[in-house]
Protein backbone atom coordinates (compact mmCIF):
# COMPACT_ATOMS: atom_id res chain seq x y z
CA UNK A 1 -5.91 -10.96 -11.61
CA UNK A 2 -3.78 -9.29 -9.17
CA UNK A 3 -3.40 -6.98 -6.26
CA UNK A 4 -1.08 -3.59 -6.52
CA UNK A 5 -0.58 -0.66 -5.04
CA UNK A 6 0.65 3.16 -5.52
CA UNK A 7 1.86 5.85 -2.56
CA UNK A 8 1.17 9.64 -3.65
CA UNK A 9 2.70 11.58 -1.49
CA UNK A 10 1.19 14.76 -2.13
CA UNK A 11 3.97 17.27 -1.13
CA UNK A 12 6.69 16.19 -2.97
CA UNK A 13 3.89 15.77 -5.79
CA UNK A 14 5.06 12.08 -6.73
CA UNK A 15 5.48 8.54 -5.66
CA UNK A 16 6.59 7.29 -2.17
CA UNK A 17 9.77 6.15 -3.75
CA UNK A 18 11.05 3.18 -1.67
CA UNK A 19 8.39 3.10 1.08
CA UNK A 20 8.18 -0.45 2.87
CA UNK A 21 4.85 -1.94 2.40
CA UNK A 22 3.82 -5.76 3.91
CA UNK A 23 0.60 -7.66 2.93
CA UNK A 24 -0.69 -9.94 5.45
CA UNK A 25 -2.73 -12.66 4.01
CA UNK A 26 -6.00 -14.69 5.35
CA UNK A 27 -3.43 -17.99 5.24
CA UNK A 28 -0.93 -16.40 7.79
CA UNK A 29 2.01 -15.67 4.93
CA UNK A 30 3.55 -11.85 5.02
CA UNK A 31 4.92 -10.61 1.91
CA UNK A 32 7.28 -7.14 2.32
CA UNK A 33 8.22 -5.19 -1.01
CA UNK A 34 9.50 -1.70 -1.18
CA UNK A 35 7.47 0.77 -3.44
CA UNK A 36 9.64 1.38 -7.13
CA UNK A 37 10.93 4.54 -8.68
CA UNK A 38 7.24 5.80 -9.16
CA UNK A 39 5.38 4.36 -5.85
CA UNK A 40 4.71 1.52 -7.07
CA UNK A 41 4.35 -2.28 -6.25
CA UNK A 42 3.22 -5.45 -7.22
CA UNK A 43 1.42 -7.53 -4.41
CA UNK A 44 0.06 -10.49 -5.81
CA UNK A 45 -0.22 -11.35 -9.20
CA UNK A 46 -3.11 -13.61 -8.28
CA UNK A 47 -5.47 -12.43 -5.69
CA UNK A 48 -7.20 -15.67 -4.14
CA UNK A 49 -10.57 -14.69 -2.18
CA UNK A 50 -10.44 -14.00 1.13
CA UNK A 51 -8.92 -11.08 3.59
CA UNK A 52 -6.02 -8.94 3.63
CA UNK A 53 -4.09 -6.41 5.23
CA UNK A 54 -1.83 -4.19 3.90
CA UNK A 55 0.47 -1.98 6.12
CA UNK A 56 1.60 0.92 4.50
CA UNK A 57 5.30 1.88 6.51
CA UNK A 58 4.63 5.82 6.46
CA UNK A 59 6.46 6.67 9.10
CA UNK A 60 9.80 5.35 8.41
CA UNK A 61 9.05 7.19 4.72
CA UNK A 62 7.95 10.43 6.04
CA UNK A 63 10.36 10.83 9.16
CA UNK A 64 13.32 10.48 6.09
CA UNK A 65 11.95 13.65 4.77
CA UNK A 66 11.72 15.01 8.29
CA UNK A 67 8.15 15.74 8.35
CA UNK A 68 5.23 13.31 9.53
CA UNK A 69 2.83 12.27 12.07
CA UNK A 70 1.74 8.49 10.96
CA UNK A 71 3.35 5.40 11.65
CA UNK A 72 2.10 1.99 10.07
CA UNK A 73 -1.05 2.86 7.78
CA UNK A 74 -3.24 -0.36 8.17
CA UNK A 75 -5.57 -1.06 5.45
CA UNK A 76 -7.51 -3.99 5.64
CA UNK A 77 -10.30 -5.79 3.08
CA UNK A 78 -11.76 -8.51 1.32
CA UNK A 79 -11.52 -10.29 -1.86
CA UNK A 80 -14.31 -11.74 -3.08
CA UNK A 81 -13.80 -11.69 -6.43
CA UNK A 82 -10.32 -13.68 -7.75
CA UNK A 83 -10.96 -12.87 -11.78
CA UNK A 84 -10.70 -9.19 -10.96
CA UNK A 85 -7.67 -6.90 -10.60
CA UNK A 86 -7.66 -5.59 -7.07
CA UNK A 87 -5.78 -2.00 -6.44
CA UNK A 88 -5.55 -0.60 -3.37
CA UNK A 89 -3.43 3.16 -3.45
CA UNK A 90 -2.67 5.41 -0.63
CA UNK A 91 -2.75 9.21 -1.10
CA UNK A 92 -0.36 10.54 1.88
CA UNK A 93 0.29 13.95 3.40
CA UNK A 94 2.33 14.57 6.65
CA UNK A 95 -0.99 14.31 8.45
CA UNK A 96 -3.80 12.79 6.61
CA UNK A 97 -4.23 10.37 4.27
CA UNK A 98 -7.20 8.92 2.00
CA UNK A 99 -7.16 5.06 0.46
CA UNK A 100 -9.51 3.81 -2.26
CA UNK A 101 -9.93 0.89 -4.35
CA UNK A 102 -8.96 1.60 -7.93
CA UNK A 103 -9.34 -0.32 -11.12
């Protein structure tokens, strides 16, 4: 059904407007969006099984509001299930962050 993502960056208390994220796929493709006016993206709209990567571009995002310790977030997992929606968010603070899978 799909793979997205969201960026909370929790001291400006709202999306990582514009942050660069690239999903590496078990075929060897490399897709690059940039995260919408709420931290936002769409991957994939279909997720076929197998493993991914996505790198989260945090510290190109956080060095433009001059704060940050983290470069390129990696996150990587596996689809094993194509029928279901996959959603993969990063909550983001100059120097920690926490990733989940969502619904």
């Amino acid at each position: 059904m799909g793979l997205t993502t969201h960026v909370l960056d929790t001291v400006r208390g709202g999306g990582a407007i514009g942050m660069q994220v690239d999903l590496l796929s078990h075929d060897g493709s490399r897709l690059s969006i940039l995260l919408d006016e709420s931290g936002r993206g769409v991957l994939l709209a279909d997720c076929p099984e197998g493993e991914y990567e996505i790198l989260f571009h945090a510290g190109r995002y956080l060095r433009e509001q001059k704060r940050g310790f983290y470069d390129v977030i990696p996150v990587r997992f596996y689809v094993e299930d194509a029928t279901q929606k996959y959603h993969i968010p990063l909550v983001l603070s100059p120097f920690g962050y926490s990733t989940y899978r969502g619904g």
